[in-house]
Protein backbone atom coordinates (compact mmCIF):
# COMPACT_ATOMS: atom_id res chain seq x y z
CA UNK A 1 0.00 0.00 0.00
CA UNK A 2 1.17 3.71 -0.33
CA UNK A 3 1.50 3.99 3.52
CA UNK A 4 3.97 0.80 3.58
CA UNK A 5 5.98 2.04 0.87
CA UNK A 6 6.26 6.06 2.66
CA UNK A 7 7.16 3.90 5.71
CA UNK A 8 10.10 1.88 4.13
CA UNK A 9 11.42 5.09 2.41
CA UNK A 10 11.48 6.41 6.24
CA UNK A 11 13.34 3.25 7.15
CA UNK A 12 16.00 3.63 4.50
CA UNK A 13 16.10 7.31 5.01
CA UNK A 14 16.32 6.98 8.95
CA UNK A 15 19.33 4.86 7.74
CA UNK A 16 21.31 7.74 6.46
CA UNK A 17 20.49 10.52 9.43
CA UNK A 18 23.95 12.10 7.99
CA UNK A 19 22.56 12.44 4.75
CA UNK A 20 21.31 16.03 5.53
CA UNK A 21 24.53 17.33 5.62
CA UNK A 22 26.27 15.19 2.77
CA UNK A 23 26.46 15.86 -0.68
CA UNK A 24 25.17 13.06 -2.99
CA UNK A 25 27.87 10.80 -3.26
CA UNK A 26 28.12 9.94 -7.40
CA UNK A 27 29.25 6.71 -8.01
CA UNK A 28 28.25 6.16 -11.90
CA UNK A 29 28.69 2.45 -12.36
CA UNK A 30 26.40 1.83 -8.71
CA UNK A 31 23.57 3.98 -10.36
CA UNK A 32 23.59 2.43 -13.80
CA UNK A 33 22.82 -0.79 -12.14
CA UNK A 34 19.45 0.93 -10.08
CA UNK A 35 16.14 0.01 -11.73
CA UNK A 36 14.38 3.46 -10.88
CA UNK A 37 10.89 1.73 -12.05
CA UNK A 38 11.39 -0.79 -9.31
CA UNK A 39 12.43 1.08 -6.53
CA UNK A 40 10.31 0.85 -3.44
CA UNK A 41 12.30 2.23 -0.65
CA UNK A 42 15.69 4.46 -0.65
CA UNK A 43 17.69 7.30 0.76
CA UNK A 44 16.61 10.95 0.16
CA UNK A 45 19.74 10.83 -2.29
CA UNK A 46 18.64 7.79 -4.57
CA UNK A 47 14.98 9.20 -4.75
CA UNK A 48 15.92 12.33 -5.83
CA UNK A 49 17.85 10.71 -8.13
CA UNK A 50 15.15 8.82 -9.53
CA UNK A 51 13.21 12.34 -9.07
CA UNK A 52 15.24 13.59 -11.86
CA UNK A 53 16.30 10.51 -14.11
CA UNK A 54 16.75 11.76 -17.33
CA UNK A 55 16.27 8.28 -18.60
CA UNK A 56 13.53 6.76 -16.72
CA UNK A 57 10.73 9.64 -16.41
CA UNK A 58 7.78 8.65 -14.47
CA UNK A 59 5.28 11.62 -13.99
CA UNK A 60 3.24 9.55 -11.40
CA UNK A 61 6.33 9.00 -9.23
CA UNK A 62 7.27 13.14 -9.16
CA UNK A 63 3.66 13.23 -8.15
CA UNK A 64 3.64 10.46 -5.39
CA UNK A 65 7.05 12.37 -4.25
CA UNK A 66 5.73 15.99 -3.92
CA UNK A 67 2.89 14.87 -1.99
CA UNK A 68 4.14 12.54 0.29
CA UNK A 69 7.99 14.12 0.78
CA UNK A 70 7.68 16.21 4.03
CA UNK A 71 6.89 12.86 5.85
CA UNK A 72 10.36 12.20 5.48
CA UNK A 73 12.45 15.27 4.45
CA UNK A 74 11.62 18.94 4.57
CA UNK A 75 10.96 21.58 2.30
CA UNK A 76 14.91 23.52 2.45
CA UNK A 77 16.64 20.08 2.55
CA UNK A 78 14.43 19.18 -1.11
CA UNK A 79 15.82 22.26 -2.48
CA UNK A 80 19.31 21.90 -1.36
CA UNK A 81 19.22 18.12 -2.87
CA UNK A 82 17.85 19.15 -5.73
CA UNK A 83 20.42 22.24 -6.46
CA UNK A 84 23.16 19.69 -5.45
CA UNK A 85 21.82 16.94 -8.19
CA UNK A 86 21.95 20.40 -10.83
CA UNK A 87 25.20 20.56 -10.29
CA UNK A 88 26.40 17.17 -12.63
CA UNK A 89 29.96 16.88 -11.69
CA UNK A 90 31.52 15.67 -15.78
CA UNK A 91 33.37 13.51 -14.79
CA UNK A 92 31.16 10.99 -12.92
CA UNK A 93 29.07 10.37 -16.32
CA UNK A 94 29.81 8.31 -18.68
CA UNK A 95 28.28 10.82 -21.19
CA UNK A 96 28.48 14.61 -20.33
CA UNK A 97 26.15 14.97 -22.92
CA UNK A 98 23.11 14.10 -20.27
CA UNK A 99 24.30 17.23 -17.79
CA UNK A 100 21.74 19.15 -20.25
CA UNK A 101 19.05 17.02 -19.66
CA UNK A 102 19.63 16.52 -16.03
CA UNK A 103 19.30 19.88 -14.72
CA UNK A 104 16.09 20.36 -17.35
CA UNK A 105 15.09 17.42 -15.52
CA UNK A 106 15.50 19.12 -12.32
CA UNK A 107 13.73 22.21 -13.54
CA UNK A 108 10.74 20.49 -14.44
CA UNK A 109 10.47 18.79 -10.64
CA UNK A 110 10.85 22.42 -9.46
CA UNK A 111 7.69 23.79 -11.62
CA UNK A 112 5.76 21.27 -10.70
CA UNK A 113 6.44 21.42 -7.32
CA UNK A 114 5.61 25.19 -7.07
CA UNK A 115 2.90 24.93 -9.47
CA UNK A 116 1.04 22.23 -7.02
CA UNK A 117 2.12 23.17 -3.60
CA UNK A 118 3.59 26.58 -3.53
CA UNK A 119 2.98 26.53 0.60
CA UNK A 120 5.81 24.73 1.02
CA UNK A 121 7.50 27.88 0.57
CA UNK A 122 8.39 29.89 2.85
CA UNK A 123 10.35 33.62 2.56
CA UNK A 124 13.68 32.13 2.72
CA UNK A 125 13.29 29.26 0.30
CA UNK A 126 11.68 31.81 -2.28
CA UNK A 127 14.75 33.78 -2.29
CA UNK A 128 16.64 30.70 -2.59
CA UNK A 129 14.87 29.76 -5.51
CA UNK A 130 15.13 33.47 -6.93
CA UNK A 131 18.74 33.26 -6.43
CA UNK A 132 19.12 29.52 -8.46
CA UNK A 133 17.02 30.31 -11.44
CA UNK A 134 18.53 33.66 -11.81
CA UNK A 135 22.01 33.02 -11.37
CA UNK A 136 22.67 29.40 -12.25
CA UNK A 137 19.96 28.09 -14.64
CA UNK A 138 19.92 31.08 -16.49
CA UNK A 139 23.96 31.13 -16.41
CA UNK A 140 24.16 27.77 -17.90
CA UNK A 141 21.78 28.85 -20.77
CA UNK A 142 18.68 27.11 -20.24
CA UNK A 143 17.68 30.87 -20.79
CA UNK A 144 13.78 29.95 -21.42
CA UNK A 145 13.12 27.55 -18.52
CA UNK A 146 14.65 30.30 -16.25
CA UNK A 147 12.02 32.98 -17.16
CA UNK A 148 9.33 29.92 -17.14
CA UNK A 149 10.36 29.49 -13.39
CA UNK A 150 10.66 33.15 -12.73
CA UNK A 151 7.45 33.54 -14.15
CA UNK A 152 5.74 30.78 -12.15
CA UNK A 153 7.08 31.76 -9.12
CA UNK A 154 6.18 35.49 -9.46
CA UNK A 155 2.51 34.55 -10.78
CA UNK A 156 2.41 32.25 -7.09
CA UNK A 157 3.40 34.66 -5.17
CA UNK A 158 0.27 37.65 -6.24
CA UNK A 159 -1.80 34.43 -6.54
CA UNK A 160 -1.03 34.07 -2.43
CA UNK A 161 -1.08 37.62 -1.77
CA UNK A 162 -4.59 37.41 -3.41
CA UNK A 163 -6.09 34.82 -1.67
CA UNK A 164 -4.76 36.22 1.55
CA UNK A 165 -6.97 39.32 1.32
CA UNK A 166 -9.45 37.71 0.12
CA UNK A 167 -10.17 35.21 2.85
CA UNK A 168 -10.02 37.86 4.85
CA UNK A 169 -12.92 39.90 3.51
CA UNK A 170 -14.91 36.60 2.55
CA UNK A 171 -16.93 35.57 5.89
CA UNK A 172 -18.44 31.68 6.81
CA UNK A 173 -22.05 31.10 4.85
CA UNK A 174 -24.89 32.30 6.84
CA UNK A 175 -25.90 29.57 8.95
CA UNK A 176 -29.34 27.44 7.99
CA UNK A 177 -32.51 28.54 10.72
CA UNK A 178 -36.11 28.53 11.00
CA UNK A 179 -38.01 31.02 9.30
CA UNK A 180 -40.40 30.77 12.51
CA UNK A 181 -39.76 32.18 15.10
CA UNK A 182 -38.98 29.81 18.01
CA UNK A 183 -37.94 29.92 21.65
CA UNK A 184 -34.77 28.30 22.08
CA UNK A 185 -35.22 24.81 23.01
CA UNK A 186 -37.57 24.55 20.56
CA UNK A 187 -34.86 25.81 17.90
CA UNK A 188 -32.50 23.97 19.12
CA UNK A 189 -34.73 20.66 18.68
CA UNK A 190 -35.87 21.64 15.16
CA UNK A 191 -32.17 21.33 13.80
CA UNK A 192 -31.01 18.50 11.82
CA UNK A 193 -28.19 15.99 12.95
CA UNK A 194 -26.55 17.12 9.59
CA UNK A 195 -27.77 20.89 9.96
CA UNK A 196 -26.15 21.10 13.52
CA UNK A 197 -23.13 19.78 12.56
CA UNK A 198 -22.39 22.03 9.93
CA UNK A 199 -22.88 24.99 11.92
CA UNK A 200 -20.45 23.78 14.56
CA UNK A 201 -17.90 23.09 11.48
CA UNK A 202 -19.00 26.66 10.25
CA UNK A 203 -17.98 27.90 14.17
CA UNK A 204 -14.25 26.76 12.97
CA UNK A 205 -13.72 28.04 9.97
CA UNK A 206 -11.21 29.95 10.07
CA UNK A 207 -9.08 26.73 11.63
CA UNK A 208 -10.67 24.64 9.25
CA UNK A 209 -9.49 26.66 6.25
CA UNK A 210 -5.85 26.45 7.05
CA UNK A 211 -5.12 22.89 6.81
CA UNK A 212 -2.48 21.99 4.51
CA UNK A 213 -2.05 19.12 2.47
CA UNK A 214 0.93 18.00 4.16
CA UNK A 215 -1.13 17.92 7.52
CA UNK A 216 -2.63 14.78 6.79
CA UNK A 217 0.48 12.80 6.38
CA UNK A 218 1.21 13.17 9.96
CA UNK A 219 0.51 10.63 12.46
C-alpha cells in the first residue's frame, strides 16, 4: 500500500540521518545498475535521483514524491538536494552529454512542485529559488526555462497575496434557521443531525481553512 511504501522510504532514510549534511555521493557504475521503475524504498539521495532521471521519467512518481515528501524530508533540505543533483559533476558520467538534460530534468520537478504546492515555501526558500534560477539556470543557458520558473514563481506569489486578502474579507455562509420564530429549546430541537453539525464546522472556519495538504500525512 502507499503507507507501507512512505514507511520503508522512512526506514531507509532513517538509515542515512547524515545524509542532511552530505552531498550526494556519485558513483556512476552503482547507479547504472538501479532500476528506478522498481524502486520501493531508498535514501533521500537515490529518490531524488530517480526524481530527476533523465532516462527513466515517471510523472506519477514526481507526483507520489511531492505529496508525500515532508513525511520524510523537509521543504529547504528538497531544495538543497535538488540544487546539489543540478550541479552534474563531468566527470562521474559516462556521457556529459546528459548534464543538459539533467538539470532540465530538475527544472521540471521544481515547476511542478511550485505549481502544485507553492505553501511549502516559505520567505527564505523563495529567495533561494530566486537566487538559483537567476544566477545558475539562467547562467548555464537554459535561458527559457529560467524565465518559465521566474514567471511561475512570481505569478504564485500575487496568486497568495490574493487569496490572503481575500479570505479575509470573505466571511463563513450564513448559517441554515427557521423562518419561525422559536424559543430556544424549541430551535434547538428543530435542527437537523446534519444541519447542527455544519454549523459547529462553520464555528471553525477559520481553523478549518488552514489545513495543509501535508497535515494529513502526519501521524
Amino acid at each position: 500500500s502507499p503507507k507501507n511504501k512512505i514507511n520503508k522510504i522512512k526506514s531507509a532514510y532513517g538509515k542515512k540521518k547524515n545524509e542532511k549534511l552530505n552531498k550526494f555521493e556519485w558513483e556512476a557504475e552503482q547507479i547504472q545498475k538501479i532500476n528506478f521503475k522498481k524502486l520501493n524504498a531508498a535514501s533521500l539521495n537515490l529518490l531524488v535521483l530517480s526524481l530527476t532521471s533523465d532516462k527513466n521519467l515517471d510523472n506519477q512518481f514526481l507526483k507520489t514524491f511531492i505529496t508525500t515528501y515532508r513525511s520524510f524530508a523537509t521543504p529547504h533540505l528538497l531544495v538543497q538536494k535538488l540544487i546539489e543533483r543540478y550541479n552534474v559533476p563531468k566527470d562521474k558520467l559516462s556521457d556529459p552529454k546528459r548534464i543538459p538534460s539533467i538539470q532540465l530534468r530538475v527544472c521540471v520537478v521544481v515547476k511542478y512542485w511550485v505549481e502544485t504546492q507553492f505553501y511549502d515555501f516559505d520567505e527564505d526558500l523563495i529567495d533561494k529559488l530566486y537566487n538559483f534560477i537567476d544566477n545558475t539556470i539562467s547562467k548555464d543557458g537554459h535561458t527559457d526555462m529560467a524565465n518559465l520558473l521566474h514567471d511561475r514563481l512570481d505569478s504564485k506569489i500575487q496568486e497568495r497575496e490574493q487569496k490572503t486578502q481575500g479570505s479575509m474579507s470573505i466571511p463563513p455562509t450564513n448559517l441554515c434557521t427557521s423562518t419561525i420564530v422559536l424559543n430556544p429549546i424549541q430551535l434547538f430541537l428543530s435542527i437537523t443531525d446534519e444541519e447542527f453539525a455544519r454549523q459547529l464546522t462553520l464555528v471553525d472556519f477559520n481553523i478549518y481553512k488552514s489545513i495543509q495538504v501535508q497535515e494529513l500525512l502526519k501521524g
